[in-house]
N, C-alpha and C. Protein backbone atom coordinates (compact mmCIF):
# COMPACT_ATOMS: atom_id res chain seq x y z
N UNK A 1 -87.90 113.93 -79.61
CA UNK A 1 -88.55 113.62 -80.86
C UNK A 1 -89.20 112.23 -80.75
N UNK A 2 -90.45 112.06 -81.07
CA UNK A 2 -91.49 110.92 -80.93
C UNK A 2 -90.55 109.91 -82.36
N UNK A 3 -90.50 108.85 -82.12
CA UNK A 3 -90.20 107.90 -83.13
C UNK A 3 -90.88 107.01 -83.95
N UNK A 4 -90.62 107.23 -85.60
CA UNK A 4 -91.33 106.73 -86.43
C UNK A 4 -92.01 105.10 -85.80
N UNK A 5 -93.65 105.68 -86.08
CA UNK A 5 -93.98 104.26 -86.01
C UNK A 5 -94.48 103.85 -87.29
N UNK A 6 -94.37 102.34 -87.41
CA UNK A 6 -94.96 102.03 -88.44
C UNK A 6 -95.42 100.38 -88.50
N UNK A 7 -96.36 99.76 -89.11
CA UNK A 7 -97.22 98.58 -89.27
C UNK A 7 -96.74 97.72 -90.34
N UNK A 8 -96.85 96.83 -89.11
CA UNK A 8 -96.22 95.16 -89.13
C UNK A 8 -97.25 94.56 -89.34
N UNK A 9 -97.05 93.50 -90.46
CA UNK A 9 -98.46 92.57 -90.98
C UNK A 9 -97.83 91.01 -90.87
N UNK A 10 -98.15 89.98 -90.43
CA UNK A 10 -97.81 89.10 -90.25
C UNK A 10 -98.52 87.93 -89.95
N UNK A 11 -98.76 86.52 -89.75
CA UNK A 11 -100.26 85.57 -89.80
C UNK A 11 -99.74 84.57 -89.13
N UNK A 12 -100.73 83.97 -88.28
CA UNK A 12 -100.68 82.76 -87.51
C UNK A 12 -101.70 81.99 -87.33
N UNK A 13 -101.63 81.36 -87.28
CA UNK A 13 -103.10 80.00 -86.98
C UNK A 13 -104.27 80.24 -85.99
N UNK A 14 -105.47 80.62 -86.57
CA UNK A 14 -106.42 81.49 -86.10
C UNK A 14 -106.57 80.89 -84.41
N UNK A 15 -106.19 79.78 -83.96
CA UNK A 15 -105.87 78.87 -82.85
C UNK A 15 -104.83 79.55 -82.08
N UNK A 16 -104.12 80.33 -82.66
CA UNK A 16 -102.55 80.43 -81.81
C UNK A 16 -103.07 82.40 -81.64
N UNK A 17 -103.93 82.98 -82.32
CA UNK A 17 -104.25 84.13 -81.62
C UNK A 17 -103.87 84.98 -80.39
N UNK A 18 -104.62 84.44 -79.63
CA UNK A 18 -104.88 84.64 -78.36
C UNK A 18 -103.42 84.37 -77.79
N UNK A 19 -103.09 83.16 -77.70
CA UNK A 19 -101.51 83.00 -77.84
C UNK A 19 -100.51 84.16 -77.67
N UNK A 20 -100.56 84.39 -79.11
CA UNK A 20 -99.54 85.23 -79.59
C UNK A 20 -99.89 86.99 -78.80
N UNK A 21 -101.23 87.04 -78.89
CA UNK A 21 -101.27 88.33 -78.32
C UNK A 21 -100.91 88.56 -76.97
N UNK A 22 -101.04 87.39 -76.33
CA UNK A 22 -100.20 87.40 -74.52
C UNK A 22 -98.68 87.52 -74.70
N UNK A 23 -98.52 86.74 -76.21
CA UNK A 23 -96.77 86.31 -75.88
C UNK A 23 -96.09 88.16 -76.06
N UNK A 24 -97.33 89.20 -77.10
CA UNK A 24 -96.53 90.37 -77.26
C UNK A 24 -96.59 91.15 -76.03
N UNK A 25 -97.62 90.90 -75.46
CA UNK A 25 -97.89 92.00 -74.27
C UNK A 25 -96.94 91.46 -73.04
N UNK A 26 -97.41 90.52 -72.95
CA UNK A 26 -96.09 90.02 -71.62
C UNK A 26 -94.66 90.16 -72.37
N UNK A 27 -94.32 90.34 -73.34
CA UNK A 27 -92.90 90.50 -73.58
C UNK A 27 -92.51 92.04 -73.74
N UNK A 28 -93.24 92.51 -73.89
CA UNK A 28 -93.34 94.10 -74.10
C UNK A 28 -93.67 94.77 -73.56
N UNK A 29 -95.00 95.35 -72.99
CA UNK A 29 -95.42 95.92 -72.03
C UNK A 29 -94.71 95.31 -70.42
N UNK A 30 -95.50 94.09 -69.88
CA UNK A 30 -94.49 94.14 -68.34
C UNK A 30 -93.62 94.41 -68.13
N UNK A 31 -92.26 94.09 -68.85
CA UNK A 31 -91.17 94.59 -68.50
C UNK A 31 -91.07 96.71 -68.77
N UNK A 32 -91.82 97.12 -69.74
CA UNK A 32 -91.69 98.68 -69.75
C UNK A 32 -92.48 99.01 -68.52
N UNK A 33 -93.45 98.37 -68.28
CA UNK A 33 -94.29 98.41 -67.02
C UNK A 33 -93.11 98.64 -65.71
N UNK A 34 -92.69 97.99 -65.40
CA UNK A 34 -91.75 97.65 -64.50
C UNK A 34 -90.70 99.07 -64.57
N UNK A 35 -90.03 99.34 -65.98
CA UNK A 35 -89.33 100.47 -65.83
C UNK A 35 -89.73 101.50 -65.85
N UNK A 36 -90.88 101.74 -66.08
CA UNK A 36 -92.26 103.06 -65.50
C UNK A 36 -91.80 102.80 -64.45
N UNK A 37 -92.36 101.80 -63.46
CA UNK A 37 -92.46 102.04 -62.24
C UNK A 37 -91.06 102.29 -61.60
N UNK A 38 -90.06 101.85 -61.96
CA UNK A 38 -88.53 102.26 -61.40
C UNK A 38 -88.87 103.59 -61.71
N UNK A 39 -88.80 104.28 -62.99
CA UNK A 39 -87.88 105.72 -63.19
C UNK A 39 -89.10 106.36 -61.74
N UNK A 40 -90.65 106.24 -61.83
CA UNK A 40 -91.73 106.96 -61.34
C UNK A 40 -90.65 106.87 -59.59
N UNK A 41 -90.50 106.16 -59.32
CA UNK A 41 -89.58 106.06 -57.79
C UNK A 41 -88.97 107.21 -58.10
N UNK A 42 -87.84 106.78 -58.82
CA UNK A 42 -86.66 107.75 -58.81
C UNK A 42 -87.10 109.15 -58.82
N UNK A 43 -88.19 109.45 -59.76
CA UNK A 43 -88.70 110.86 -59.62
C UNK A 43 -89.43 111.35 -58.47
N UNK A 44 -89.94 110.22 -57.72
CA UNK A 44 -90.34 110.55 -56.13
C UNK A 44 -89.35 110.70 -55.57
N UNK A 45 -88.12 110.38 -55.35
CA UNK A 45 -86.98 110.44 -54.54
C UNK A 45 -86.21 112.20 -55.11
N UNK A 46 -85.96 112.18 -56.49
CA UNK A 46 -85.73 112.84 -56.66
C UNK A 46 -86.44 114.52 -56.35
N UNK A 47 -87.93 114.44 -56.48
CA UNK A 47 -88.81 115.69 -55.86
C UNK A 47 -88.23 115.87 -54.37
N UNK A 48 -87.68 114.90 -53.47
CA UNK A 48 -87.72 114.98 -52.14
C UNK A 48 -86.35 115.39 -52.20
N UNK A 49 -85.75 115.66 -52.97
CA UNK A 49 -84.37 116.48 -52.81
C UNK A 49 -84.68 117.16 -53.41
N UNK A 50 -85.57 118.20 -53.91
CA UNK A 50 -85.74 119.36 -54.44
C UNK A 50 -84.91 119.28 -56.19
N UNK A 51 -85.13 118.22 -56.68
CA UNK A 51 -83.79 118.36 -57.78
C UNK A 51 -84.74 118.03 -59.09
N UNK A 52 -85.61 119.55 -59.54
CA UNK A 52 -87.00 119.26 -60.70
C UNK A 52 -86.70 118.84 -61.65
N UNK A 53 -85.12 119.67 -62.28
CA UNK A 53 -84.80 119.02 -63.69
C UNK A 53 -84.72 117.69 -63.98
N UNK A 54 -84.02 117.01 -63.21
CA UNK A 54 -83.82 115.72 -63.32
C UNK A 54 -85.28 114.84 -63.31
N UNK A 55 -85.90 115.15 -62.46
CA UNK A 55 -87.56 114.69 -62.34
C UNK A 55 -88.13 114.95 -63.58
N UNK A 56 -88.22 116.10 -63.95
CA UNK A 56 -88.87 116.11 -65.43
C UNK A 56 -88.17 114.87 -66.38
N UNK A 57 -86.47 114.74 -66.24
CA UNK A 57 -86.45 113.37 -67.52
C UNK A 57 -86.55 112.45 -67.26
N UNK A 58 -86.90 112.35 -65.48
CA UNK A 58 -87.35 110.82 -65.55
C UNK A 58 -88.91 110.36 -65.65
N UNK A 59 -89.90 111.74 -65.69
CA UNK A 59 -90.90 111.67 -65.69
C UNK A 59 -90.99 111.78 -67.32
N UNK A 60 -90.04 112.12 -68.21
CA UNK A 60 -90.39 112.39 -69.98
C UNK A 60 -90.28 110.73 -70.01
N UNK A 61 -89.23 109.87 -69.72
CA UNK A 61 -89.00 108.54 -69.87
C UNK A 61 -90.44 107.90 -69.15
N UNK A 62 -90.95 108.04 -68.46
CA UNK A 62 -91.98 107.32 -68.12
C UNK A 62 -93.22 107.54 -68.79
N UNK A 63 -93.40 108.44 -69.69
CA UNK A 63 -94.26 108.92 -70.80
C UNK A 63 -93.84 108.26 -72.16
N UNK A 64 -92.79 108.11 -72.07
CA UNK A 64 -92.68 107.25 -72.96
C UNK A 64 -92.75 106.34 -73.42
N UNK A 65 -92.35 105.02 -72.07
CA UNK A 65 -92.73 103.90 -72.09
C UNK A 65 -93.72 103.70 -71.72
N UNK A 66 -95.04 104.64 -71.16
CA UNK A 66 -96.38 104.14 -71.03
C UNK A 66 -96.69 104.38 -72.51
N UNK A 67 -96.44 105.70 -73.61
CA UNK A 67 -96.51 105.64 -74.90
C UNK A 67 -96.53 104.35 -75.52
N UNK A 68 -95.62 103.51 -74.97
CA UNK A 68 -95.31 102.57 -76.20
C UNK A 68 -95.81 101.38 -75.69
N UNK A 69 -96.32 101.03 -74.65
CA UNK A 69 -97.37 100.12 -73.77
C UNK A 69 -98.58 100.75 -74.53
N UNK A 70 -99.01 101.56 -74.78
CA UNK A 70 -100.19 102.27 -74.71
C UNK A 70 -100.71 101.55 -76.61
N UNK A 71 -99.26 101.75 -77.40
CA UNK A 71 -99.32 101.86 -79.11
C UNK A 71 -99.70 100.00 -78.93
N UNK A 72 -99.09 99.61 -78.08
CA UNK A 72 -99.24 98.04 -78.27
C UNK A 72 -100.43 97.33 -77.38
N UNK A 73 -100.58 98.37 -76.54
CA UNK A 73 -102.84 98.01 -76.05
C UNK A 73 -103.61 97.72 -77.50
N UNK A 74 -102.89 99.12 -78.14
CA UNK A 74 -104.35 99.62 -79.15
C UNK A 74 -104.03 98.92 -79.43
N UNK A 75 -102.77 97.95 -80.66
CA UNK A 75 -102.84 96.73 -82.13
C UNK A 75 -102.97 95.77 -81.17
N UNK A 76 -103.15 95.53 -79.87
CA UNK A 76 -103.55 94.02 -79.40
C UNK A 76 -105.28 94.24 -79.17
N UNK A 77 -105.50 95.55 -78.75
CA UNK A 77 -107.14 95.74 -79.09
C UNK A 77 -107.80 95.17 -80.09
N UNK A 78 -106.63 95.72 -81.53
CA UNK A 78 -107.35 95.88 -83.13
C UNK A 78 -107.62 94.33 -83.00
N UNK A 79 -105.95 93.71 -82.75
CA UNK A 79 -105.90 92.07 -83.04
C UNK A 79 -107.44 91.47 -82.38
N UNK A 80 -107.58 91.59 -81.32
CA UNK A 80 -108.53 90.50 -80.36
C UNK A 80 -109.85 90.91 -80.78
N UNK A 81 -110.02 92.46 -81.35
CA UNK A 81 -111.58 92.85 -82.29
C UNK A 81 -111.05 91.74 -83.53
N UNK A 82 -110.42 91.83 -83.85
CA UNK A 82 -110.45 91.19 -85.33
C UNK A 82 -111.39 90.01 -85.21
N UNK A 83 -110.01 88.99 -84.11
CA UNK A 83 -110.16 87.86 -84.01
C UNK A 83 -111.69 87.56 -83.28
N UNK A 84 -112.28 88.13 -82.59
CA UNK A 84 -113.55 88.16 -82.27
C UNK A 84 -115.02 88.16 -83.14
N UNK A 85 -114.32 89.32 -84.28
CA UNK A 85 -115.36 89.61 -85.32
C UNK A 85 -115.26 88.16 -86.28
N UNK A 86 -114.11 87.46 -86.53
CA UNK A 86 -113.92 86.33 -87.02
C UNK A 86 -114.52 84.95 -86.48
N UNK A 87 -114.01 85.17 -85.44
CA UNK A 87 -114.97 84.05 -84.46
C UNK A 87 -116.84 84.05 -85.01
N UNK A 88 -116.95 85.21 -84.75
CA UNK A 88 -118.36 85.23 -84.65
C UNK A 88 -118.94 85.42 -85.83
N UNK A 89 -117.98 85.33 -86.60
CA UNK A 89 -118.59 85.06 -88.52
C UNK A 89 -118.84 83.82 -88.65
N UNK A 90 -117.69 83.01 -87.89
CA UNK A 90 -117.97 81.59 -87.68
C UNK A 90 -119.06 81.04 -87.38
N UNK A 91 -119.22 81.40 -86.43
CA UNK A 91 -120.26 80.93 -85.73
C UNK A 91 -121.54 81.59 -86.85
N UNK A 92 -121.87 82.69 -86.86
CA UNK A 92 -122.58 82.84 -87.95
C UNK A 92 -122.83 82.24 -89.30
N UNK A 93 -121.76 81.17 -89.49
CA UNK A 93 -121.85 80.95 -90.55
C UNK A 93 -121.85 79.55 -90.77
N UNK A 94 -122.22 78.75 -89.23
CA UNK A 94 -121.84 77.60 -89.03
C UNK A 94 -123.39 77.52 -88.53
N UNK A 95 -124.54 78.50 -88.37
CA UNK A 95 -125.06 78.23 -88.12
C UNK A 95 -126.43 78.80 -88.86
N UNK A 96 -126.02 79.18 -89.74
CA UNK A 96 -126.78 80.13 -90.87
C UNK A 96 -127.72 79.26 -91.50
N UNK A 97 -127.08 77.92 -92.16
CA UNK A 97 -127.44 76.98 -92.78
C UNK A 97 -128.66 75.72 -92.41
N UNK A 98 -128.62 76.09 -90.87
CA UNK A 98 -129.72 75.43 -89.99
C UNK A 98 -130.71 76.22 -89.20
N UNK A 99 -130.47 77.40 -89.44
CA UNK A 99 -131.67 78.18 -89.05
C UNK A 99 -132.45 78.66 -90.36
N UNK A 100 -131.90 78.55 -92.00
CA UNK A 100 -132.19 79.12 -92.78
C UNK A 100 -133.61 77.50 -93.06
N UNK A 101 -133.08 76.47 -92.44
CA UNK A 101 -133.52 75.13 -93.12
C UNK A 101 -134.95 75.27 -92.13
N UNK A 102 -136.67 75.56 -92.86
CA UNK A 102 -137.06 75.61 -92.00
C UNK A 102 -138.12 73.89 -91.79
N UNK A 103 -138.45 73.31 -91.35
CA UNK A 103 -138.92 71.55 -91.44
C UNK A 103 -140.13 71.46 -91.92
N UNK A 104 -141.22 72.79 -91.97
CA UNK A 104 -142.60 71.97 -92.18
C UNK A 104 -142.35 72.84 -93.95
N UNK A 105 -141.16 73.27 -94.27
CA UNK A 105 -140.81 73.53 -96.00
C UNK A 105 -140.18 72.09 -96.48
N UNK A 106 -139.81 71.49 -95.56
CA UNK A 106 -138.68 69.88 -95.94
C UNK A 106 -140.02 69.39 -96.80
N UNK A 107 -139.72 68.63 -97.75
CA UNK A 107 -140.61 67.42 -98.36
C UNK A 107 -140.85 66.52 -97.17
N UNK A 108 -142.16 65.53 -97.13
CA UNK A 108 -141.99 64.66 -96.56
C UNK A 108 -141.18 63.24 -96.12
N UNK A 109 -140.69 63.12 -95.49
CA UNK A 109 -139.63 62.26 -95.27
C UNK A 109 -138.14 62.10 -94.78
N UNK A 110 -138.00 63.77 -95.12
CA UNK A 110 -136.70 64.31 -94.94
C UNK A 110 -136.01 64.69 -93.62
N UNK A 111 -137.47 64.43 -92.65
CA UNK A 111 -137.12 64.24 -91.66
C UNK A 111 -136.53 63.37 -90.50
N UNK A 112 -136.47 63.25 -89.52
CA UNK A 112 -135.82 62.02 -88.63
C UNK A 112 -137.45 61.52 -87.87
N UNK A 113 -138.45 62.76 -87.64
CA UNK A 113 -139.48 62.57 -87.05
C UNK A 113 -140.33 61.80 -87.81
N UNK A 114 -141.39 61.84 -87.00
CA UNK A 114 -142.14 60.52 -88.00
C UNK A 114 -143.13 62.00 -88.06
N UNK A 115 -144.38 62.02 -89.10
CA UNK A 115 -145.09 63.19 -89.26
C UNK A 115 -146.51 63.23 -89.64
């Protein structure tokens, strides 16, 4: 039986982002990473003794934990689109105000140039 998932909302300092999304994946994924790759052995060893049943649950366990590597790609995907689309509002919006300003509309004087 697949286990209830469900969404976690939580906030950090648009600075610590990037941060935080390494601190979930390296704490979460590598190490399931790692026990993929153990059970995936064991089920090679195990095919070479002819012994399928057992291979099938170590191959269901390795579906699983790529499952749950896989659920925490996508919300570190969503996160780093977010934080990207945010970034670049920024920037959009930091720079909106000086491309909107156009100089030969300025009154005279308002410039730094002489004219």
């Amino acid at each position: 039986m697949t286990p209830k998932r469900v969404k976690i909302t939580y906030s950090v300092d648009f600075n610590e982002v990037l941060d935080e999304v390494a601190r979930l994946v390296g704490s979460k994924a590598m190490p399931d990473l790692i026990q993929a790759n153990e059970f995936l052995n064991e089920a090679t060893n195990l095919l070479r003794k002819k012994s399928a049943l057992t291979t099938i649950e170590c191959m269901r366990e390795v579906r699983d934990l790529l499952a749950g590597v896989d659920y925490l790609l996508e919300d570190s995907m969503g996160i780093l689109l977010g934080y990207v689309s945010a970034k670049s509002g920024d920037t959009a919006q930091e720079l909106a105000p000086q491309e909107a300003v156009d100089p030969y509309d300025m009154p005279k004087g308002a410039t730094d140039e002489e004219g």
